[in-house]
Protein backbone atom coordinates (compact mmCIF):
# COMPACT_ATOMS: atom_id res chain seq x y z
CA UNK A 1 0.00 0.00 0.00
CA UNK A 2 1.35 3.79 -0.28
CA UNK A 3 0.80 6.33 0.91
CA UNK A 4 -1.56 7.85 -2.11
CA UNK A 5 -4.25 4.75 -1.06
CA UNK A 6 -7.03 5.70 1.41
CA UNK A 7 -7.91 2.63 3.49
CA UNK A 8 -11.57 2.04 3.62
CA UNK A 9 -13.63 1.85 6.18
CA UNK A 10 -16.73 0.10 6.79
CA UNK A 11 -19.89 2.43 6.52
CA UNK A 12 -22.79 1.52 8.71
CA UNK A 13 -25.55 0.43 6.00
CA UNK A 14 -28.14 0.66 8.57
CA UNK A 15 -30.41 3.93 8.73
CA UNK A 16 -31.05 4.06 12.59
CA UNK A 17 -34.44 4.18 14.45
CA UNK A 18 -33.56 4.92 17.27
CA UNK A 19 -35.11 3.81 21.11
CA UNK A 20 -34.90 6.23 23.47
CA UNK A 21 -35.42 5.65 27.20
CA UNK A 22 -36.92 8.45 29.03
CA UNK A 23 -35.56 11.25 30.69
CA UNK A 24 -34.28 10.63 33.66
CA UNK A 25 -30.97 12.82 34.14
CA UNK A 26 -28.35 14.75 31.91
CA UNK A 27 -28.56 11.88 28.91
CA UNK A 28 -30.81 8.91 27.52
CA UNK A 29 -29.60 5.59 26.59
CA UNK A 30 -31.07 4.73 23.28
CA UNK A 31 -30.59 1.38 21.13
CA UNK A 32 -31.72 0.96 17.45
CA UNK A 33 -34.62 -0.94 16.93
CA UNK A 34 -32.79 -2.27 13.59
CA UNK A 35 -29.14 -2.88 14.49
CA UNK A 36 -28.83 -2.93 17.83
CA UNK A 37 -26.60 -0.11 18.17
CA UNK A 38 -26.43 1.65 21.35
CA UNK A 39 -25.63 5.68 22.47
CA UNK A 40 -26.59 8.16 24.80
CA UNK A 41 -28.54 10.90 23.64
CA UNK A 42 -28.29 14.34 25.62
CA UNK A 43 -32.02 15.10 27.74
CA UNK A 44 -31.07 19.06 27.37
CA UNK A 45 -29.19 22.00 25.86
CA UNK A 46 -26.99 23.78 27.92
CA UNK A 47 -28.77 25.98 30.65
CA UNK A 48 -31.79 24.42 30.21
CA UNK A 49 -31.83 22.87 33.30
CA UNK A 50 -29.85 19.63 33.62
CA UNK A 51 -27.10 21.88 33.64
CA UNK A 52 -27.21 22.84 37.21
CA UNK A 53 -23.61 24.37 37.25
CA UNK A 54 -24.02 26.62 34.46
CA UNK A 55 -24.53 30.14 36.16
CA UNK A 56 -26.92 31.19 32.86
CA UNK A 57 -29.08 28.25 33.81
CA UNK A 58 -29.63 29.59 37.41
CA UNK A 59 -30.03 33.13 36.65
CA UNK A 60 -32.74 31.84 34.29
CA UNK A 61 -34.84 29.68 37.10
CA UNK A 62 -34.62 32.65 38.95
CA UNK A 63 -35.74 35.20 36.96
CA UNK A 64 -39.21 32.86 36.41
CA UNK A 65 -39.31 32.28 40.00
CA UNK A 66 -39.30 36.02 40.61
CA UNK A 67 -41.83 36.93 37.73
């Protein structure tokens, strides 16, 4: 092989349906119904509310709590 030749890699033919488990923290667990692939999906954006130690994230649940 030189240096000029890409190696290939294998593409995943499989176009994911993902299965989500509720919310129940920062991130989901999620498998897919067709392959059996498994991630974690994120339950929020940043200071949204997961993300207790963002200061933006407080000032916002205070502001509605003040409103």
């Amino acid at each position: 092989m030189t240096a000029d030749e890409e190696v290939e890699q294998p593409v995943s033919e499989c176009q994911h349906y993902w299965m989500i488990d509720s919310p129940n923290g920062p991130v989901s667990n999620g498998v897919c119904k067709h392959c059996g692939e498994r991630s974690e999906f994120k339950n929020s954006i940043q200071g949204s509310g997961w993300d207790r130690e963002n200061p933006q994230g407080r000032r916002a649940k205070q502001a509605k709590t003040t409103t």
